[in-house]
C-alpha atoms as a PDB file:
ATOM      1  CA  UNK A   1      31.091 -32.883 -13.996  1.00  0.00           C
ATOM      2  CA  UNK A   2      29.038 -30.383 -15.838  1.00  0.00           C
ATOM      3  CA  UNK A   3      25.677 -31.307 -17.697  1.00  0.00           C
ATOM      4  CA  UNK A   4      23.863 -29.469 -20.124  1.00  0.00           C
ATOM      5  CA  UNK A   5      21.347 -28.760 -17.980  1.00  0.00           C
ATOM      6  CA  UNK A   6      24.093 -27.128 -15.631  1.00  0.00           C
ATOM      7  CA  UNK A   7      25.336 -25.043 -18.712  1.00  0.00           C
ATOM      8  CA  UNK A   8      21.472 -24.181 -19.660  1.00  0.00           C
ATOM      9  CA  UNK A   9      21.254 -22.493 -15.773  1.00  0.00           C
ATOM     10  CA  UNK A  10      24.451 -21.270 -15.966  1.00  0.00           C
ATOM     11  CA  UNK A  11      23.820 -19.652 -19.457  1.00  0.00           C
ATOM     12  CA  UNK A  12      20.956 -18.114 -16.451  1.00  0.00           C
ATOM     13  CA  UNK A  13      23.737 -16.560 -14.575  1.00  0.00           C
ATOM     14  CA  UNK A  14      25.602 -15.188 -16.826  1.00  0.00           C
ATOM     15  CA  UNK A  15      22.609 -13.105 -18.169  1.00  0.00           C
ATOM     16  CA  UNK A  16      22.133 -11.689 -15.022  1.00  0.00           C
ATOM     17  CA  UNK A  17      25.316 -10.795 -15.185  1.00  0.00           C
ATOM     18  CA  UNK A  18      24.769  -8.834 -18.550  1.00  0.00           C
ATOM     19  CA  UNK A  19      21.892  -7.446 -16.741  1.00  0.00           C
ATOM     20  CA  UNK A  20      23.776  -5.888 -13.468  1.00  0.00           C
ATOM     21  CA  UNK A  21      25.588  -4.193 -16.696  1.00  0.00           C
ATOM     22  CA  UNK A  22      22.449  -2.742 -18.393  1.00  0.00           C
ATOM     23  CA  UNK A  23      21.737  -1.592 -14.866  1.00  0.00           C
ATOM     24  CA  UNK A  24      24.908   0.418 -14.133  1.00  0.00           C
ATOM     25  CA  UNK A  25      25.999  -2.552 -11.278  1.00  0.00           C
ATOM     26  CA  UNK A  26      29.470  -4.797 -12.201  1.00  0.00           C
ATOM     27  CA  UNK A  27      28.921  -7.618 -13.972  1.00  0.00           C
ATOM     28  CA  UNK A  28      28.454 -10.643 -11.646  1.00  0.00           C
ATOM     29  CA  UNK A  29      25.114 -12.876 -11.306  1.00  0.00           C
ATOM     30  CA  UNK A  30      24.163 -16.170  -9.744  1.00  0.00           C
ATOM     31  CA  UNK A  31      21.082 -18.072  -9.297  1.00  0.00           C
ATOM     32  CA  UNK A  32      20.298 -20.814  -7.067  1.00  0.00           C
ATOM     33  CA  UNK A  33      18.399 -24.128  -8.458  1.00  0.00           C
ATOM     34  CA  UNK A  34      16.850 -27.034  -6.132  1.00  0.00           C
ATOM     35  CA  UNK A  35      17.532 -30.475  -7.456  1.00  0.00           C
ATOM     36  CA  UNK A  36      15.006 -30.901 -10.444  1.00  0.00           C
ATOM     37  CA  UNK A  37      16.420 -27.473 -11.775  1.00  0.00           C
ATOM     38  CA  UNK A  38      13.500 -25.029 -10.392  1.00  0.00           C
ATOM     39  CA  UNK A  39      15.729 -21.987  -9.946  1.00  0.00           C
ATOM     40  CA  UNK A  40      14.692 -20.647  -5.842  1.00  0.00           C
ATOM     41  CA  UNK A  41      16.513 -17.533  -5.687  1.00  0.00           C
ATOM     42  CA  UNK A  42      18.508 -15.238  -8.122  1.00  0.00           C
ATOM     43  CA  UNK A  43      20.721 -11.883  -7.549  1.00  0.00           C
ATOM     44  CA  UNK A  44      23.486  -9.994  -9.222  1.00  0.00           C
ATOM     45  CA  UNK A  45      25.934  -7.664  -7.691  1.00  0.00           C
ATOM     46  CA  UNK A  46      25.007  -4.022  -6.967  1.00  0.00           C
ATOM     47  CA  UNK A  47      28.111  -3.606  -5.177  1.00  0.00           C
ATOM     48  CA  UNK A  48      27.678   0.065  -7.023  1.00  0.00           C
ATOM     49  CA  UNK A  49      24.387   1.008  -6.168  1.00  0.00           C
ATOM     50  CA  UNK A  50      24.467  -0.219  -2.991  1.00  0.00           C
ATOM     51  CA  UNK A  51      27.775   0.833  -1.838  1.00  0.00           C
ATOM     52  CA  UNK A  52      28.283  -1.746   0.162  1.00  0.00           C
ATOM     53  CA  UNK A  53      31.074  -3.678  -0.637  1.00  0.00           C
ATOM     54  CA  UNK A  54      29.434  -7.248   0.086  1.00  0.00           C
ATOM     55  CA  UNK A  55      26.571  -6.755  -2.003  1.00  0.00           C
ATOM     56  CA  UNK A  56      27.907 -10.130  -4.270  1.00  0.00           C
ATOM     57  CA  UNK A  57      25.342 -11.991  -5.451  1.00  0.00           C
ATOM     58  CA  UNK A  58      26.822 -15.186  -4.688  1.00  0.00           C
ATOM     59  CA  UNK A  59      26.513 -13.908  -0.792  1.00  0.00           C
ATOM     60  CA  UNK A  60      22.881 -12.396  -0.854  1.00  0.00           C
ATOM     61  CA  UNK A  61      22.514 -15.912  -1.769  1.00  0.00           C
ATOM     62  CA  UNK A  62      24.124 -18.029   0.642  1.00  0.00           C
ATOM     63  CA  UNK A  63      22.406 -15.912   3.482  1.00  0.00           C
ATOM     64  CA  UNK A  64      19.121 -16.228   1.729  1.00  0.00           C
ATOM     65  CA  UNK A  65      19.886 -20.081   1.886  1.00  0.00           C
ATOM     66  CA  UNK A  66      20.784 -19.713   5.297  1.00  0.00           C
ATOM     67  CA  UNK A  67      17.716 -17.526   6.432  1.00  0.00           C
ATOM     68  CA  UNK A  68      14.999 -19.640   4.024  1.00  0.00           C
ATOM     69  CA  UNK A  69      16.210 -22.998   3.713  1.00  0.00           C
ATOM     70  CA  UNK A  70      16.493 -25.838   5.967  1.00  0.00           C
ATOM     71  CA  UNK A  71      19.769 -27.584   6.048  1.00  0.00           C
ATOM     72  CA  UNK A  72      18.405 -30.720   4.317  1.00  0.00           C
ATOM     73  CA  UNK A  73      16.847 -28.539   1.617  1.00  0.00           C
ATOM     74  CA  UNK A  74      20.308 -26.574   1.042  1.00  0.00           C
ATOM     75  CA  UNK A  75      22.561 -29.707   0.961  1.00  0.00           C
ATOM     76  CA  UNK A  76      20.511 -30.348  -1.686  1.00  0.00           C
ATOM     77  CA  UNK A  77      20.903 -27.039  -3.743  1.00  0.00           C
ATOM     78  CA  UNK A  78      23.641 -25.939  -6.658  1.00  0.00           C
ATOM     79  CA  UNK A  79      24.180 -22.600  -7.028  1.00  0.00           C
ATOM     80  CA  UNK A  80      25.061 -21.367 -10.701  1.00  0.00           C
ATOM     81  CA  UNK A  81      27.256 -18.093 -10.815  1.00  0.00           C
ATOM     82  CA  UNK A  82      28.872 -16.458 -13.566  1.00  0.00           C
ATOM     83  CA  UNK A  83      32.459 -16.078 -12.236  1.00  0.00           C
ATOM     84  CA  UNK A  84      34.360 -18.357  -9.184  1.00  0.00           C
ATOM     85  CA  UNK A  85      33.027 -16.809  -5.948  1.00  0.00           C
ATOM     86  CA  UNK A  86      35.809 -14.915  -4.113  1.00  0.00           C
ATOM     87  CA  UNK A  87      37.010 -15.710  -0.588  1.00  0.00           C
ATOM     88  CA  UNK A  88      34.456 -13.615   1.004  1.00  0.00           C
ATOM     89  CA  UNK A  89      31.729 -15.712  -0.488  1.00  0.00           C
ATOM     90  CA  UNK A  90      33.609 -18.890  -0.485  1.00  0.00           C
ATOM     91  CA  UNK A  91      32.740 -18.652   3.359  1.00  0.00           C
ATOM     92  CA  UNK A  92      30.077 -17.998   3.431  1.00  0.00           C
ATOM     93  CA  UNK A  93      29.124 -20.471   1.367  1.00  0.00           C
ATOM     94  CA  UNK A  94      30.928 -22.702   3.142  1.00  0.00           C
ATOM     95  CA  UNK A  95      28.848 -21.538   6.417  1.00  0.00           C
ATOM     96  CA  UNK A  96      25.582 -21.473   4.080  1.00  0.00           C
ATOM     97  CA  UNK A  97      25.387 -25.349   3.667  1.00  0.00           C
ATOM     98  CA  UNK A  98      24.711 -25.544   0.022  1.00  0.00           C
ATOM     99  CA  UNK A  99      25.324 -28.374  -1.880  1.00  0.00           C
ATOM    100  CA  UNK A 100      27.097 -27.294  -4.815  1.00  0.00           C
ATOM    101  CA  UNK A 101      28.536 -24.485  -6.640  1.00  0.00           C
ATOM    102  CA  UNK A 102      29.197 -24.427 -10.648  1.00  0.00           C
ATOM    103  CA  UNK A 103      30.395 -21.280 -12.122  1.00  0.00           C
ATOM    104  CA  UNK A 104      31.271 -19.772 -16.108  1.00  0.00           C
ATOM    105  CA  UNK A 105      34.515 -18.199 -15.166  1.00  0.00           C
ATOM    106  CA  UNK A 106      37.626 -18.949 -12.588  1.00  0.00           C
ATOM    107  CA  UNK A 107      39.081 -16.296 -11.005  1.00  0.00           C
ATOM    108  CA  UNK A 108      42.367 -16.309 -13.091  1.00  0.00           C
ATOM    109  CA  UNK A 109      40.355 -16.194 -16.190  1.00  0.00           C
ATOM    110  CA  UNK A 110      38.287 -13.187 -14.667  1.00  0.00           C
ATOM    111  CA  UNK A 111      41.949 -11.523 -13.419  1.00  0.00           C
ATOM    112  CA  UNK A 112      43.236 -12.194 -17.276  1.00  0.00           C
ATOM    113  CA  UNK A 113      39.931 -10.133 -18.463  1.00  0.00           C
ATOM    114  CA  UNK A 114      40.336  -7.388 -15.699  1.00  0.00           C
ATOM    115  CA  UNK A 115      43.328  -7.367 -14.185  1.00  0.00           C
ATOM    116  CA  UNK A 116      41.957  -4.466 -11.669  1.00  0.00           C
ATOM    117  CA  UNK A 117      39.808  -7.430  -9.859  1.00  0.00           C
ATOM    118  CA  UNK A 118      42.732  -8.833  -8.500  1.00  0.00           C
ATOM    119  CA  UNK A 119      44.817  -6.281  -7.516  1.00  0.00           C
ATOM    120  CA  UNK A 120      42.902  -5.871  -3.724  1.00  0.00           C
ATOM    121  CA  UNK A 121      46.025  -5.405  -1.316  1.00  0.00           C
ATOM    122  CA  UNK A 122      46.289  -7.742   1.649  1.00  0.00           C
ATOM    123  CA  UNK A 123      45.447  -6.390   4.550  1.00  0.00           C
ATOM    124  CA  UNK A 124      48.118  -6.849   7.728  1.00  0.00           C
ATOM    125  CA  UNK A 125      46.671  -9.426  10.344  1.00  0.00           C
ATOM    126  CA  UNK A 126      48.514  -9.636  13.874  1.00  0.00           C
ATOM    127  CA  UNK A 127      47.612 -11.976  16.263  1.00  0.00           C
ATOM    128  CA  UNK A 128      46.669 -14.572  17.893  1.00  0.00           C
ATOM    129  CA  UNK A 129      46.671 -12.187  21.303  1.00  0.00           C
ATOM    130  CA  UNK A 130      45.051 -12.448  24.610  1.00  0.00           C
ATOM    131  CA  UNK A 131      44.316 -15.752  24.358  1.00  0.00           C
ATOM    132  CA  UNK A 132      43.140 -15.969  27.961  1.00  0.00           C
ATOM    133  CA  UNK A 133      40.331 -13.464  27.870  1.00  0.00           C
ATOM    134  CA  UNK A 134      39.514 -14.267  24.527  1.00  0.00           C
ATOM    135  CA  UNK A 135      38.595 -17.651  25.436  1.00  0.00           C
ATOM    136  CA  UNK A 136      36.352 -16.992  27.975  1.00  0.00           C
ATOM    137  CA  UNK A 137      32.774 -15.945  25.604  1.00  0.00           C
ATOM    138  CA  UNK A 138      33.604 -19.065  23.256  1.00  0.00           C
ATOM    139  CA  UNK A 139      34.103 -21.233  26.608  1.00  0.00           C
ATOM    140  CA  UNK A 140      30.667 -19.361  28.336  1.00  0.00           C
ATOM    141  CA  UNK A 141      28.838 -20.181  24.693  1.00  0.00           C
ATOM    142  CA  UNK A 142      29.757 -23.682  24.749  1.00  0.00           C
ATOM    143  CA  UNK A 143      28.294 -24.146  28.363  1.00  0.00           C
ATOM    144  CA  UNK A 144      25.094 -22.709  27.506  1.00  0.00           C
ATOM    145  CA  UNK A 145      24.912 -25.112  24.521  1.00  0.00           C
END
């Protein structure tokens, strides 16, 4: 369920997103807000500028959770962003512990806008393979606990 005070942050996003625009960047912004709304951390994508192709703002802020946040204080986080996160941030959010993620567009709505942002090829994956040796760091982790 979205509130109005959800749409009020995620009006937020979305501005950032108009701003990664104005800046030359593509247009993609998030925010993250603790539970009474206090926004922590904001970032749009400068996938561009950067050229660095994980520069999403939806991951500079899941590792910024991850790096500044404890896990009780992320569980307890929403982060607003102005389009569905894709798969890449979807980890790590996932890994990042945050509580909640509410966003303005899905990613068929943003593919219907711009078809060009899904049209990524899939890249060929083979494997599993060498099982046995690959084993043995995860195995040599787990005993050092």
């Amino acid at each position: 369920m979205i509130s109005t005070a959800d749409e009020a942050l995620l009006r937020r996003a979305v501005a950032l997103a108009a701003r990664a625009v104005e800046l030359g960047d593509a247009p993609y912004g998030s925010l993250l807000a603790g539970p009474d709304g206090t926004v922590l951390a904001q970032a749009h994508n400068t996938v561009r500028r950067d050229r660095d192709i994980t520069a999403h703002p939806e991951l500079k802020l899941a590792r910024w959770a991850a790096r500044e946040l404890d896990p009780a204080a992320a569980a307890r986080t929403t982060m607003y962003t102005s389009c569905q996160p894709c798969t890449m941030c979807a980890g790590a959010l996932q890994r990042s512990g945050l509580g909640r993620v509410v966003f303005a567009l899905s990613t068929a709505q943003l593919v219907a806008l711009n078809p060009e942002s899904g049209a990524w090829p899939t890249v060929p994956q083979h494997g599993p393979a060498l099982f046995d040796e690959a084993r043995l760091p995860i195995e040599a982790h787990h005993r050092r606990g």
